[in-house]
Protein backbone atom coordinates (compact mmCIF):
# COMPACT_ATOMS: atom_id res chain seq x y z
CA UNK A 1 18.44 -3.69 46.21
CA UNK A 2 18.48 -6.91 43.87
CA UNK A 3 21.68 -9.07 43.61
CA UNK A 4 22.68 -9.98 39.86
CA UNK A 5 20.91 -13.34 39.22
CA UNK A 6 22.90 -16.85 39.28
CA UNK A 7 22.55 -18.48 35.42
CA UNK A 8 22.29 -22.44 35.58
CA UNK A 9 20.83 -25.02 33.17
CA UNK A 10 17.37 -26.25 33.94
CA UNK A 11 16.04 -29.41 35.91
CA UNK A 12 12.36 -30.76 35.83
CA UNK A 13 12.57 -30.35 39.90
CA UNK A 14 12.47 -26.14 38.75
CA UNK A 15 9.24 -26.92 36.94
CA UNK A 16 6.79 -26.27 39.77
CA UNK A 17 8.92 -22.76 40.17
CA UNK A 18 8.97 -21.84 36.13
CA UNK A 19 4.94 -21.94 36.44
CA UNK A 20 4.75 -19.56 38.99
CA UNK A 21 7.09 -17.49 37.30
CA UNK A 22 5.05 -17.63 33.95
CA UNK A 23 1.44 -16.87 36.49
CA UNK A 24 3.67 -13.43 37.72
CA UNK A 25 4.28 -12.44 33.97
CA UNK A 26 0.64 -13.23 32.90
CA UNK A 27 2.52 -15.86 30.55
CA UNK A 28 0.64 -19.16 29.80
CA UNK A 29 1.12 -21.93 31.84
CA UNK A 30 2.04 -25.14 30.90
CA UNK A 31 1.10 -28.06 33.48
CA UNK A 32 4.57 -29.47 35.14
CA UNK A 33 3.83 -32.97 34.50
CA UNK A 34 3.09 -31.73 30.73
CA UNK A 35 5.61 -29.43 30.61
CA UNK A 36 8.32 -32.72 31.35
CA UNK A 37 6.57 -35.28 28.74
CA UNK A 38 7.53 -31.88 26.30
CA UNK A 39 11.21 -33.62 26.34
CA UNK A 40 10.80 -37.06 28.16
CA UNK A 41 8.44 -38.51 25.53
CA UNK A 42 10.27 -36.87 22.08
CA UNK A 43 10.87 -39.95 20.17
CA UNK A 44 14.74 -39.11 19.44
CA UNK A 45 15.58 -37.63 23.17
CA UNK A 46 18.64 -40.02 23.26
CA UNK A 47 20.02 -37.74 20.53
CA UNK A 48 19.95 -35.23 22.95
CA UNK A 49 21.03 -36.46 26.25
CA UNK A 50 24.18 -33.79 26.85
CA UNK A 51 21.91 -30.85 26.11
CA UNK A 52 20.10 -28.73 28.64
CA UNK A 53 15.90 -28.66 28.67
CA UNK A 54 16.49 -24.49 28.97
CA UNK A 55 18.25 -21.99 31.64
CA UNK A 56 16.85 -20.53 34.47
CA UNK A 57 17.81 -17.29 36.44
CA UNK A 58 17.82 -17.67 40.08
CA UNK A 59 17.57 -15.50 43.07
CA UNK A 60 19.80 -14.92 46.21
CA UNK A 61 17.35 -16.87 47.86
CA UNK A 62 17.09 -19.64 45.12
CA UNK A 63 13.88 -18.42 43.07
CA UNK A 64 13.45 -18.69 39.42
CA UNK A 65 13.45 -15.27 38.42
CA UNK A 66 13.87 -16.33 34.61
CA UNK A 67 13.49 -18.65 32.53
CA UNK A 68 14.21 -20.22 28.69
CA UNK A 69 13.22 -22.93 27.41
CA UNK A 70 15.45 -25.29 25.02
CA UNK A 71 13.32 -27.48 22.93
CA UNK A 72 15.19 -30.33 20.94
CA UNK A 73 14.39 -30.96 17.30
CA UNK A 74 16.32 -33.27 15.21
CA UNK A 75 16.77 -32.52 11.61
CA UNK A 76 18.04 -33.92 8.78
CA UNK A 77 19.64 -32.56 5.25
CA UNK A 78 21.36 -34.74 2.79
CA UNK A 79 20.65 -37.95 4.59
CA UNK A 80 22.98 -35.99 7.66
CA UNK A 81 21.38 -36.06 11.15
CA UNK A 82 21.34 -32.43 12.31
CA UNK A 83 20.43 -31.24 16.15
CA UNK A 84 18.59 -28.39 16.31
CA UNK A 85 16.90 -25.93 19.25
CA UNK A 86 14.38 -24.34 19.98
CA UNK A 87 13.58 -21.15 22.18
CA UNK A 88 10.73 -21.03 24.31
CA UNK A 89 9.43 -19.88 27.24
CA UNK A 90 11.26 -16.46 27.64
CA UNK A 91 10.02 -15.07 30.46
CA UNK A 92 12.21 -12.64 33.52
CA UNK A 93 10.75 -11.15 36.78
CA UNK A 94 10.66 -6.90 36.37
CA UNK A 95 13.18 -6.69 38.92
CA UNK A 96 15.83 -9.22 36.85
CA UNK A 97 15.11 -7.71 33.05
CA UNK A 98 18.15 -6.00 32.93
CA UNK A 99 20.05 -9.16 33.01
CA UNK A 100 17.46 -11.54 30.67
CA UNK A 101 19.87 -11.47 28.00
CA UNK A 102 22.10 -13.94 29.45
CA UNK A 103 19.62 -16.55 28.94
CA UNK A 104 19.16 -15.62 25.05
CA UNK A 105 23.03 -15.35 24.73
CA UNK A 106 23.46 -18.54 26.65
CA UNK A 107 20.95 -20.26 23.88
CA UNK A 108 22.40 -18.84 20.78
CA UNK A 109 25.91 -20.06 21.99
CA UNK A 110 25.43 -23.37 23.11
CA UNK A 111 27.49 -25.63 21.66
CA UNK A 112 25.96 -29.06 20.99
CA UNK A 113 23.06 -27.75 18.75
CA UNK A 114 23.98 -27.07 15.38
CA UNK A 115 21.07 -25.09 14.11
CA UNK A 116 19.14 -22.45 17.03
CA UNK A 117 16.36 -21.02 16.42
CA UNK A 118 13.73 -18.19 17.95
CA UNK A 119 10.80 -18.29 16.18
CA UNK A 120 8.12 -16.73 18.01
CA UNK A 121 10.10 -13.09 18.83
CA UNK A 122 7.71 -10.57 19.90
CA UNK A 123 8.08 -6.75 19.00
CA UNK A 124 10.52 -6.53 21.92
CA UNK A 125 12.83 -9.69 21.55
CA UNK A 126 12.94 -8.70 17.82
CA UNK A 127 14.76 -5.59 18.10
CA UNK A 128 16.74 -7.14 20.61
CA UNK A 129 17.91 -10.19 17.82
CA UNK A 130 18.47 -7.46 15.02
CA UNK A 131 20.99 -5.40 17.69
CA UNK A 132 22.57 -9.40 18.29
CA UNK A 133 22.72 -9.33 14.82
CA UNK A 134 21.27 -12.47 14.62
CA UNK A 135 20.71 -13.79 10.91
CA UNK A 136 16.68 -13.91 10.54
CA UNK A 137 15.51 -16.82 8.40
CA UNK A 138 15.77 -15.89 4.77
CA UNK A 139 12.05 -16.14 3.94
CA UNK A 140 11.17 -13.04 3.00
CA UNK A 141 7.37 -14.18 2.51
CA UNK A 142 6.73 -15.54 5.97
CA UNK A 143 6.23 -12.41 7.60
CA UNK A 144 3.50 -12.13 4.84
CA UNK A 145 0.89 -14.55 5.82
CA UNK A 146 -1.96 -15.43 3.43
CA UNK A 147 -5.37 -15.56 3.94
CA UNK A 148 -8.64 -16.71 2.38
CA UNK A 149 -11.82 -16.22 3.57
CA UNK A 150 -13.80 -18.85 3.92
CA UNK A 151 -16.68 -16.94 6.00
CA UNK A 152 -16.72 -13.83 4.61
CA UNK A 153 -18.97 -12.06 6.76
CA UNK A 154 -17.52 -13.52 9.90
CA UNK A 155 -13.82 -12.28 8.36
CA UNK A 156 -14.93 -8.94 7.71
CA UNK A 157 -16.88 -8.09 10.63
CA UNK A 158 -13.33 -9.36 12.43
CA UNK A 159 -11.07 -7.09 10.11
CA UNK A 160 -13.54 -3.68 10.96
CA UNK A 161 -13.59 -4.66 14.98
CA UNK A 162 -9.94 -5.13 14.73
CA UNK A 163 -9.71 -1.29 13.51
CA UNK A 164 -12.51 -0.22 15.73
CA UNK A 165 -14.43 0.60 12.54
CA UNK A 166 -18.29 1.76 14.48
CA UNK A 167 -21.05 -0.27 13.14
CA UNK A 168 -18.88 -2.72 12.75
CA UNK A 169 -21.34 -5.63 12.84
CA UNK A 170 -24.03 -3.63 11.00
CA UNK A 171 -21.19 -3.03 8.13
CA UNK A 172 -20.18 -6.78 8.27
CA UNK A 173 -22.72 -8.33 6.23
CA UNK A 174 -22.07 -5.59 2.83
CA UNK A 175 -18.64 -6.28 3.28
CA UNK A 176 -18.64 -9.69 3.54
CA UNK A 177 -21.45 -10.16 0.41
CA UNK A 178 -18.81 -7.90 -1.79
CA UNK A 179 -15.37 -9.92 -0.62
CA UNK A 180 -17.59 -12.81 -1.29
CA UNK A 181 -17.55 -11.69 -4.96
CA UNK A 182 -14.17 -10.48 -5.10
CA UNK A 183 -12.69 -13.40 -3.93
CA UNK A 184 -15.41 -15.55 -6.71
CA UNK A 185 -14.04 -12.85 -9.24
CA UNK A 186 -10.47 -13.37 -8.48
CA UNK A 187 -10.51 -17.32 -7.74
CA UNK A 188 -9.49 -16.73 -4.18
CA UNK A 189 -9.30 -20.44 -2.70
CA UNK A 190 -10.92 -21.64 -5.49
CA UNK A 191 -9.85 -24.62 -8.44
CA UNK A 192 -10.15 -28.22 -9.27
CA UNK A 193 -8.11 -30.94 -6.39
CA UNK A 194 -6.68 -33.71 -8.44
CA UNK A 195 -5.96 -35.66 -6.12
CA UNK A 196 -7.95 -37.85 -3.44
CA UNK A 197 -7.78 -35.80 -0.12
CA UNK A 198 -9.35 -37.20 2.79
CA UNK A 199 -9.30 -36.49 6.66
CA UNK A 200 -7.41 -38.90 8.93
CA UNK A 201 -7.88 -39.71 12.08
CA UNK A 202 -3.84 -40.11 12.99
CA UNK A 203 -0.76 -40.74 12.19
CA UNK A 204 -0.28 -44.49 11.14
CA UNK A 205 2.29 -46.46 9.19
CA UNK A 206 1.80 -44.33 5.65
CA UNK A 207 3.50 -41.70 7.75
CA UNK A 208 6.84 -43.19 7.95
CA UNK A 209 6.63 -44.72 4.33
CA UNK A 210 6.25 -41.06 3.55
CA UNK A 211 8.73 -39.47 6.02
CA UNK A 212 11.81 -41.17 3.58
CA UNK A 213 10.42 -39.34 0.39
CA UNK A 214 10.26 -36.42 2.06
CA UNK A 215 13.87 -36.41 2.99
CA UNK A 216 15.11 -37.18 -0.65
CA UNK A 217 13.37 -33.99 -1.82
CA UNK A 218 15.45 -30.81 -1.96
CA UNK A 219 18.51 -30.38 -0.08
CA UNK A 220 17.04 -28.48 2.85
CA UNK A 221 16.82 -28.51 6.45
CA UNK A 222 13.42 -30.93 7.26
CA UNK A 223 12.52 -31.64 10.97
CA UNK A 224 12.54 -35.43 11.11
CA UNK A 225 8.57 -36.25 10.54
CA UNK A 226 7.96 -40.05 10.69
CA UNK A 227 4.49 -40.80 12.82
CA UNK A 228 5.99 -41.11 16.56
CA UNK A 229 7.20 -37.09 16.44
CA UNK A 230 4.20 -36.08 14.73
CA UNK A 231 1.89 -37.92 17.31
CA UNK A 232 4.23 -36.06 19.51
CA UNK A 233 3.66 -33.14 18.26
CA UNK A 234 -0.33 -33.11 17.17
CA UNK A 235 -1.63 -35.94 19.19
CA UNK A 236 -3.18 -33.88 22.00
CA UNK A 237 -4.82 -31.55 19.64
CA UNK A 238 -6.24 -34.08 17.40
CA UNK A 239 -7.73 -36.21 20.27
CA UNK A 240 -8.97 -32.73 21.74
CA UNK A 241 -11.12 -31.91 18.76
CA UNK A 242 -9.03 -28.40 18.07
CA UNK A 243 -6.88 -30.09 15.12
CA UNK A 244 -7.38 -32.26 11.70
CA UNK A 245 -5.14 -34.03 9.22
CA UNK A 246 -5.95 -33.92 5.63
CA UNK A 247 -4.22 -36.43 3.69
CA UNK A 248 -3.29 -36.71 -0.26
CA UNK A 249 -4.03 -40.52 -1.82
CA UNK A 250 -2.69 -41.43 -4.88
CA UNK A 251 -2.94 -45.24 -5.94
CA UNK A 252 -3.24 -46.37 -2.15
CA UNK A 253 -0.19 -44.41 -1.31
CA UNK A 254 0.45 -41.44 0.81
CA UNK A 255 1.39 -38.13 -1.16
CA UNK A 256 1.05 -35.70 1.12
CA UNK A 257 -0.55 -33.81 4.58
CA UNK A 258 -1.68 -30.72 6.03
CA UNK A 259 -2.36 -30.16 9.49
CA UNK A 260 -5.02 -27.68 10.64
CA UNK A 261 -5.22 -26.33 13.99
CA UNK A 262 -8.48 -24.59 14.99
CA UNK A 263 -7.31 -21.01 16.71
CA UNK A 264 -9.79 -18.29 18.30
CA UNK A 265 -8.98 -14.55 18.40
CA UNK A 266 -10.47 -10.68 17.56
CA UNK A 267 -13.70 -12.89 17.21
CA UNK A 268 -13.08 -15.35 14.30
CA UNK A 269 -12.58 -18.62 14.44
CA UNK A 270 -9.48 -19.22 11.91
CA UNK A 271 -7.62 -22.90 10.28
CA UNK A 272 -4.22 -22.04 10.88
CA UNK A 273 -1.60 -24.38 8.54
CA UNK A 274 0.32 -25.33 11.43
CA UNK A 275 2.13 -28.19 8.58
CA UNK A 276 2.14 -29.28 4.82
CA UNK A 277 4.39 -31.58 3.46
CA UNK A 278 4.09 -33.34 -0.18
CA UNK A 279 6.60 -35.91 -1.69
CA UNK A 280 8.94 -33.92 -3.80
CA UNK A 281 8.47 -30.91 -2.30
CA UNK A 282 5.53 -31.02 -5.23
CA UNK A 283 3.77 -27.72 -5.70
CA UNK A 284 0.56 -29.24 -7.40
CA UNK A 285 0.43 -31.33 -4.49
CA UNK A 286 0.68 -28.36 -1.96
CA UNK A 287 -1.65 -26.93 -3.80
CA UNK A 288 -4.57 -29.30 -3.81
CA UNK A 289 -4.31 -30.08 0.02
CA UNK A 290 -4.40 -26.22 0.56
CA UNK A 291 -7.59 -25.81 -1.89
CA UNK A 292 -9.16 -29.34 0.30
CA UNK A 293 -8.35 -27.10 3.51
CA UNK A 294 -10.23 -24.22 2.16
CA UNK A 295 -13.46 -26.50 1.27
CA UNK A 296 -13.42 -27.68 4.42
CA UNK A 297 -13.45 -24.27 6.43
CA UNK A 298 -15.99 -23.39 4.21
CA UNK A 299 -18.18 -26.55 4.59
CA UNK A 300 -17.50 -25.95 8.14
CA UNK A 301 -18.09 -22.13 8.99
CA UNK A 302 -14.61 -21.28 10.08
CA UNK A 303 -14.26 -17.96 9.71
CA UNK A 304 -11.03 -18.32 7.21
CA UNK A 305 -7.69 -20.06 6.83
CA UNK A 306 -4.03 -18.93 7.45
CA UNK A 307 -0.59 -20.37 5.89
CA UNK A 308 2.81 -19.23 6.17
CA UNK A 309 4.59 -20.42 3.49
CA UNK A 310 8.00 -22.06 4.29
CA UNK A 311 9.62 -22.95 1.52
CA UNK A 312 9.59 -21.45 -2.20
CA UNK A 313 7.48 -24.64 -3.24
CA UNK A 314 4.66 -24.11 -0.59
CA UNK A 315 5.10 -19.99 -1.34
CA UNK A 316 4.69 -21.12 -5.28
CA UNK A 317 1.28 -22.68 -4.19
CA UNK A 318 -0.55 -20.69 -1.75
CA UNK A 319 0.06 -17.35 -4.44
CA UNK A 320 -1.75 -19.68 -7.26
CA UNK A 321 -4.44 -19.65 -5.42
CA UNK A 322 -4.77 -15.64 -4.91
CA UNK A 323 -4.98 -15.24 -1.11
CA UNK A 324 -5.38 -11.78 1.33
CA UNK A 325 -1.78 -10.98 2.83
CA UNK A 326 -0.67 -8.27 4.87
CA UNK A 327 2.90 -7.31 6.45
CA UNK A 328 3.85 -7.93 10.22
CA UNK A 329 4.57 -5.22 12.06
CA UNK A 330 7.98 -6.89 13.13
CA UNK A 331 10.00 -9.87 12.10
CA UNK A 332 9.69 -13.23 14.44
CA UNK A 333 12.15 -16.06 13.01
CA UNK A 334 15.43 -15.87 13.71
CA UNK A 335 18.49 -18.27 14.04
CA UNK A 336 22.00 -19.30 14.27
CA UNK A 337 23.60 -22.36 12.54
CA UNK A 338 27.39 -23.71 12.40
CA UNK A 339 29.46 -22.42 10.04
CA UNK A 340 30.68 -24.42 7.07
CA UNK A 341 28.17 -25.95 4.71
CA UNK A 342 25.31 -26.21 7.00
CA UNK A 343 25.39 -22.08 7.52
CA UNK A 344 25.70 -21.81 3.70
CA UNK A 345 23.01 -24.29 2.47
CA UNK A 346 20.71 -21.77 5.43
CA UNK A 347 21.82 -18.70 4.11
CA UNK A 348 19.17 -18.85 1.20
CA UNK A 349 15.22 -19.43 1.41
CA UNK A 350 15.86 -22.86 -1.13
CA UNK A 351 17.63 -23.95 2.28
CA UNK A 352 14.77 -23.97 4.44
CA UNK A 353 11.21 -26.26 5.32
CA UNK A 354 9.73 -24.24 7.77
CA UNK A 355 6.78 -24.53 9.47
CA UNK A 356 4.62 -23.74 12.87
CA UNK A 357 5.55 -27.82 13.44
CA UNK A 358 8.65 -25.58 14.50
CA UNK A 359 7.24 -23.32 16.83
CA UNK A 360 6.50 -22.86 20.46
């Protein structure tokens, strides 16, 4: 018969311990030594020195049983520093489910983070946040995603496997050749760039010129983006060949980025938006680097290109240029801020610059 679990904050000593707990729920691993540069080598960690790295559950005999992740973002909003979390990692032993909430409650209560968030519920943990009663993000798009095809027959022959359509393969290349024309019809993807987009290699000093003007946009919540916490963040999968930057030049100056990562699943290879950011939160802006995205899957064979749009600027752009959507099944994003005028200025979608920079 199983003891109730002990709760405690997590150490980098319980990292060796949280991996073989993620190998007994089939979760991915993360490498310990990797899994400590995840906090030890975030440019602003000295903003978060009195926060925990996550929880973990513990048996009578000491193992993890559980564990969650807390990943530390800082944000700003009207020049204000803001500290914000991140939930990660969920993952409990069968025997210990019954008692996995503590970790979740312990997250959404902590005190020295102003803005939590759990961004990456699954089917499960989302019923489980809507019984909290846990505000999801007001973006009533995101759980929309949009789609263009930029390989046509590879994106159909994935849509009819996905359904188990027979002859799938066989049925592919029709399928393709008539969304091929649809999309031509329509303009799917399609227009003039205005602007000089190129690819770059990394994240150099235009970054942080840009990083200010992006803060003096909107009043919203932005994760702080100057070129240390985005080489942070997209370093590894730039230098491993599985992402790309696409930059906006105007006059020698930095306008504006999107960051592609390459992803693999249901047999297509896919360009998922994993960031876009434009000085002055400018739509036409949004919109080119999106359309230079596009080009490039094309040019390139990717099978098509995915953005969730974050903000009612970057939702503005992507519909301009007549994507595929569909509805999740379930709601992901969810998240708890301080009351006052943080919580109200969060309340609404014009609050919010959300992106997969933000999740896990």
């Amino acid at each position: 018969m199983s003891t109730t679990p002990r709760l405690r904050p997590a150490t980098f000593s319980d990292s060796e311990a949280i991996a073989r707990l993620n190998r007994r729920n089939l979760m991915d691993e993360m490498d310990p030594a990797a899994r400590e540069t995840r906090w030890s080598t975030y440019p602003w960690e000295t903003e978060f020195e009195d926060m925990p790295i996550g929880w973990v559950l513990t048996d009578a005999a000491g193992e993890v049983v559980g564990n969650l992740d807390n990943i530390h973002l800082l944000y700003q909003v009207n020049g204000r520093k803001v500290r914000g979390a991140i939930a990660a990692g969920w993952a409990v032993d069968a025997g210990h489910r019954s008692d996995s909430m503590q970790l979740m409650t312990t997250f959404f209560r902590q005190k020295n983070a102003e803005v939590r968030l759990a961004v990456s519920a699954s089917p499960t943990a989302s019923r489980v946040f809507t019984a909290m009663r846990i505000p999801r993000l007001p973006l009533p798009w995101y759980g929309s995603p949009c789609f263009w095809a930029t390989n046509p027959v590879a994106f159909t022959r994935a849509a009819l496997r996905r359904r188990a359509i027979p002859g799938a393969d066989g049925l592919a290349w029709p399928a393709g050749f008539g969304l091929l024309a649809r999309d031509a019809f329509v303009g799917s993807g399609r227009g003039r760039i205005t602007l000089q987009v190129e690819e770059v290699s990394g994240f150099d000093a235009r970054f942080d010129g840009l990083w200010p003007r992006l803060a003096a946009g909107h009043a919203r919540l932005r994760a702080v983006r100057d070129s240390r916490v985005l080489e942070w963040r997209y370093g590894s999968e730039l230098r491993s060949g599985h992402g790309k930057v696409l930059a906006a030049i105007k006059g020698g100056d930095l306008q504006g980025y999107i960051v592609l990562l390459r992803r693999e699943g249901d047999g297509l290879t896919l360009y998922d938006v994993s960031d876009l950011q434009a000085a002055g939160d400018s739509p036409a802006i949004f919109r080119d680097l999106l359309l230079h995205a596009i080009r490039t899957a094309r040019e390139e064979g990717i099978g098509g290109v995915k953005f969730c749009a974050g903000s009612p600027e970057k939702h503005q752009a992507a519909m301009s240029l007549r994507p595929h959507s569909y509805e999740l099944p379930f709601w992901q994003q969810y998240y708890r801020a301080d009351a006052g005028e943080l919580g109200d200025l969060l309340s609404s979608a014009s609050g919010w610059d959300f992106s997969l920079f933000e999740t896990y």
